[in-house]
Protein backbone atom coordinates (compact mmCIF):
# COMPACT_ATOMS: atom_id res chain seq x y z
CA UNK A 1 0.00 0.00 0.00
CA UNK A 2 1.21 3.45 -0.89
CA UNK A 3 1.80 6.16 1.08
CA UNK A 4 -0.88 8.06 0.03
CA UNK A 5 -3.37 5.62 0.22
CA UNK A 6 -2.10 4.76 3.53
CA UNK A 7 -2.54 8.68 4.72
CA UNK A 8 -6.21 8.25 3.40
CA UNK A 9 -7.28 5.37 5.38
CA UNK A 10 -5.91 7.48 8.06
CA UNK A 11 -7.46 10.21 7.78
CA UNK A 12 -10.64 8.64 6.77
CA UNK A 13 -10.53 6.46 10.24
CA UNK A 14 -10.11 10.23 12.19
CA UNK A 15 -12.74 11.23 10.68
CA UNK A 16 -15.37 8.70 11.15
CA UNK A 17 -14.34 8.77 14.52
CA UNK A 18 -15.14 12.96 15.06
CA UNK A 19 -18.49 11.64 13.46
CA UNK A 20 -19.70 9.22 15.43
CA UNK A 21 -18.39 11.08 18.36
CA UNK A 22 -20.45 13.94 17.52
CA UNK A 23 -23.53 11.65 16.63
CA UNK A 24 -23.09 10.58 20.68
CA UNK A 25 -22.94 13.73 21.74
CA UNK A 26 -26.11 15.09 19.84
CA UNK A 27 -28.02 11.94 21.39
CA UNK A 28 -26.70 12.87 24.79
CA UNK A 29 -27.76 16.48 24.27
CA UNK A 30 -31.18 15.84 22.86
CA UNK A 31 -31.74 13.15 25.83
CA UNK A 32 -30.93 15.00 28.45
CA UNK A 33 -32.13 19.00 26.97
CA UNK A 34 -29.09 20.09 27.06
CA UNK A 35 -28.36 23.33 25.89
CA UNK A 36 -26.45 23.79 23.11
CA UNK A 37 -25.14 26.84 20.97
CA UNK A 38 -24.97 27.31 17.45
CA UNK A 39 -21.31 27.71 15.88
CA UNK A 40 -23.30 28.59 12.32
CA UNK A 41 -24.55 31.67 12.11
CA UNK A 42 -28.44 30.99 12.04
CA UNK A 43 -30.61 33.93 11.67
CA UNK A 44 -34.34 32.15 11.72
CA UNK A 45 -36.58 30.95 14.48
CA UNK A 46 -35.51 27.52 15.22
CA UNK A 47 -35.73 25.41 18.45
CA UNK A 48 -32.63 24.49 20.28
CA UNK A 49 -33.38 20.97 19.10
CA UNK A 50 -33.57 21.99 15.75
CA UNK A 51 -30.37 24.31 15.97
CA UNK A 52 -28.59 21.49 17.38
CA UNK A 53 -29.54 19.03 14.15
CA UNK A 54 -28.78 22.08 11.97
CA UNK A 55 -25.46 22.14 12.78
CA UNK A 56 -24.36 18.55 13.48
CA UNK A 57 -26.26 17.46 9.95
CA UNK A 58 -23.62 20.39 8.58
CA UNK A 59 -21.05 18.35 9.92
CA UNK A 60 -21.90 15.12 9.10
CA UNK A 61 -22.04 16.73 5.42
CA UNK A 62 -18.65 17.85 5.38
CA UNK A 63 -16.82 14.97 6.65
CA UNK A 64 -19.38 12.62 3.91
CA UNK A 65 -17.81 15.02 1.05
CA UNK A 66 -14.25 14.90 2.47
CA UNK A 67 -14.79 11.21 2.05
CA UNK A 68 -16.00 11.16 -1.17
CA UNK A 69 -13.41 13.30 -2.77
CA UNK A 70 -10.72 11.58 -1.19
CA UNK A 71 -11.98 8.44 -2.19
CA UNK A 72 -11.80 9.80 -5.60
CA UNK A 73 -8.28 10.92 -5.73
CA UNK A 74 -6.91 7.96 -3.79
CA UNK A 75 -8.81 4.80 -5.57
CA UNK A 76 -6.85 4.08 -9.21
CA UNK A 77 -10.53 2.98 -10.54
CA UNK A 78 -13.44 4.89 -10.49
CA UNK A 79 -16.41 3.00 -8.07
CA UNK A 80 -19.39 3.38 -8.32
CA UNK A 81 -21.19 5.18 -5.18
CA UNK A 82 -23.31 1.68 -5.09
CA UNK A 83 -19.83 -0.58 -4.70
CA UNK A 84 -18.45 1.82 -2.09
CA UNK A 85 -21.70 1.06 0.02
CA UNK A 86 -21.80 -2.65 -0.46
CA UNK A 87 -18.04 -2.29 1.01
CA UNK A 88 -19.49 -1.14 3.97
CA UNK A 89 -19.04 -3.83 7.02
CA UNK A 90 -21.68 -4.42 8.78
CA UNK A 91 -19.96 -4.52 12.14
CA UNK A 92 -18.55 -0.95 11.31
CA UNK A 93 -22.74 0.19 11.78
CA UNK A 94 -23.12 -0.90 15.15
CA UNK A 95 -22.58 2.61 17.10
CA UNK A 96 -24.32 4.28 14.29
CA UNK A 97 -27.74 2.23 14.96
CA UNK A 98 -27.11 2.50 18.56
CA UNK A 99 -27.23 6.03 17.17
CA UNK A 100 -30.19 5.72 15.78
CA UNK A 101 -32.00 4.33 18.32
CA UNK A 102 -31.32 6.84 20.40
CA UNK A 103 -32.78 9.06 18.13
CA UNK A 104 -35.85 7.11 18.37
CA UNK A 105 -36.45 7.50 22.11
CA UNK A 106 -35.08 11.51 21.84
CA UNK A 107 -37.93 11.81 18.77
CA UNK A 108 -40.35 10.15 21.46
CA UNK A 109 -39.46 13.09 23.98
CA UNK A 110 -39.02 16.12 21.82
CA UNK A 111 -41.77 18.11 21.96
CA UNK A 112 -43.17 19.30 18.70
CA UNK A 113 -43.45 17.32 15.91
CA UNK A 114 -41.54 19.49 13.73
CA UNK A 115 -38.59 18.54 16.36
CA UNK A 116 -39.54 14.58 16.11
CA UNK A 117 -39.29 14.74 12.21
CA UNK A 118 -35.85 16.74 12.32
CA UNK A 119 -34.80 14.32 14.76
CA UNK A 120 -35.61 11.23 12.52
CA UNK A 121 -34.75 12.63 9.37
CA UNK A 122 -30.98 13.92 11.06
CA UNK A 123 -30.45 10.31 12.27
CA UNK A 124 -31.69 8.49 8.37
CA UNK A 125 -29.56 11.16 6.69
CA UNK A 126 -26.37 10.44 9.29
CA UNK A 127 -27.22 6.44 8.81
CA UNK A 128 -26.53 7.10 5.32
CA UNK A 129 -23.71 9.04 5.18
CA UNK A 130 -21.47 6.74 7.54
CA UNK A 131 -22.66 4.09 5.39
CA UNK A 132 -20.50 5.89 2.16
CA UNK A 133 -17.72 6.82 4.45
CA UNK A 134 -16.97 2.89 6.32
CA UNK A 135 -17.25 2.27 2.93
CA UNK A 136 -14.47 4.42 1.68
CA UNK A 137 -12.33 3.38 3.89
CA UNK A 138 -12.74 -0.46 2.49
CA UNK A 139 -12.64 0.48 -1.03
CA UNK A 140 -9.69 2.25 -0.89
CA UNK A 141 -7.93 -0.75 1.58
CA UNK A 142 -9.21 -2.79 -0.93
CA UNK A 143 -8.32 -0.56 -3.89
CA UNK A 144 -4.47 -0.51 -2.61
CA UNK A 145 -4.45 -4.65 -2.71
């Protein structure tokens, strides 16, 4: 494996940890109402809950993107987004539907259902994107064989 590719995987595996760190921490704050504040600028009525999804959903965003791109400049074939998701091991999902769970009891508590829906939808869209990104980092070990 190159050096390169090798400083990917790395990188990638940094990553994915920040994420599902700060997937844990949104659960804790939304479970316990804890308060949170915004580091976007957000100039529209929206419920700490909602502020709180804002921003971690922008995060989750980036790191996805960093992952694709990187995947792109480090793979020597082009994969389809479709392979890079079957790559994804299954045991690699565990925290992330622990995750998701969570967001099923914290959707149960919040207390509009404007807040219950951004709560679900945050948690599908975050399933998603860690799907693509355990992914990556299998394609491109994979990739480097």
């Amino acid at each position: 494996m190159n050096t390169a590719k090798k400083a990917a995987l790395i990188f990638i595996a940094i990553l994915n940890i920040m994420n599902v760190a700060a997937g844990v921490i949104v659960q804790v704050k939304l479970l316990f109402n804890g308060d949170v504040s915004s580091i976007l600028p957000i100039r529209t009525e929206m419920t700490v809950t909602q502020i709180l999804l804002f921003n971690f959903i922008v995060v989750a965003a980036v790191i996805f993107l960093i992952c694709i791109v990187l995947t792109y400049l480090v793979t020597d074939i082009a994969y389809s987004p479709l392979e890079i998701i079957k790559n994804c091991p299954q045991i690699a999902l565990i925290p992330i539907i622990i995750i998701l769970l969570a967001s099923v009891v914290s959707a149960v508590k919040a207390g509009t259902a404007v807040d219950r829906l951004c709560i679900i939808a945050s948690s599908v869209t975050y399933l998603i994107f860690n799907v693509f990104n355990f992914g990556a980092m299998v394609t491109i070990k994979e990739d480097a064989e």
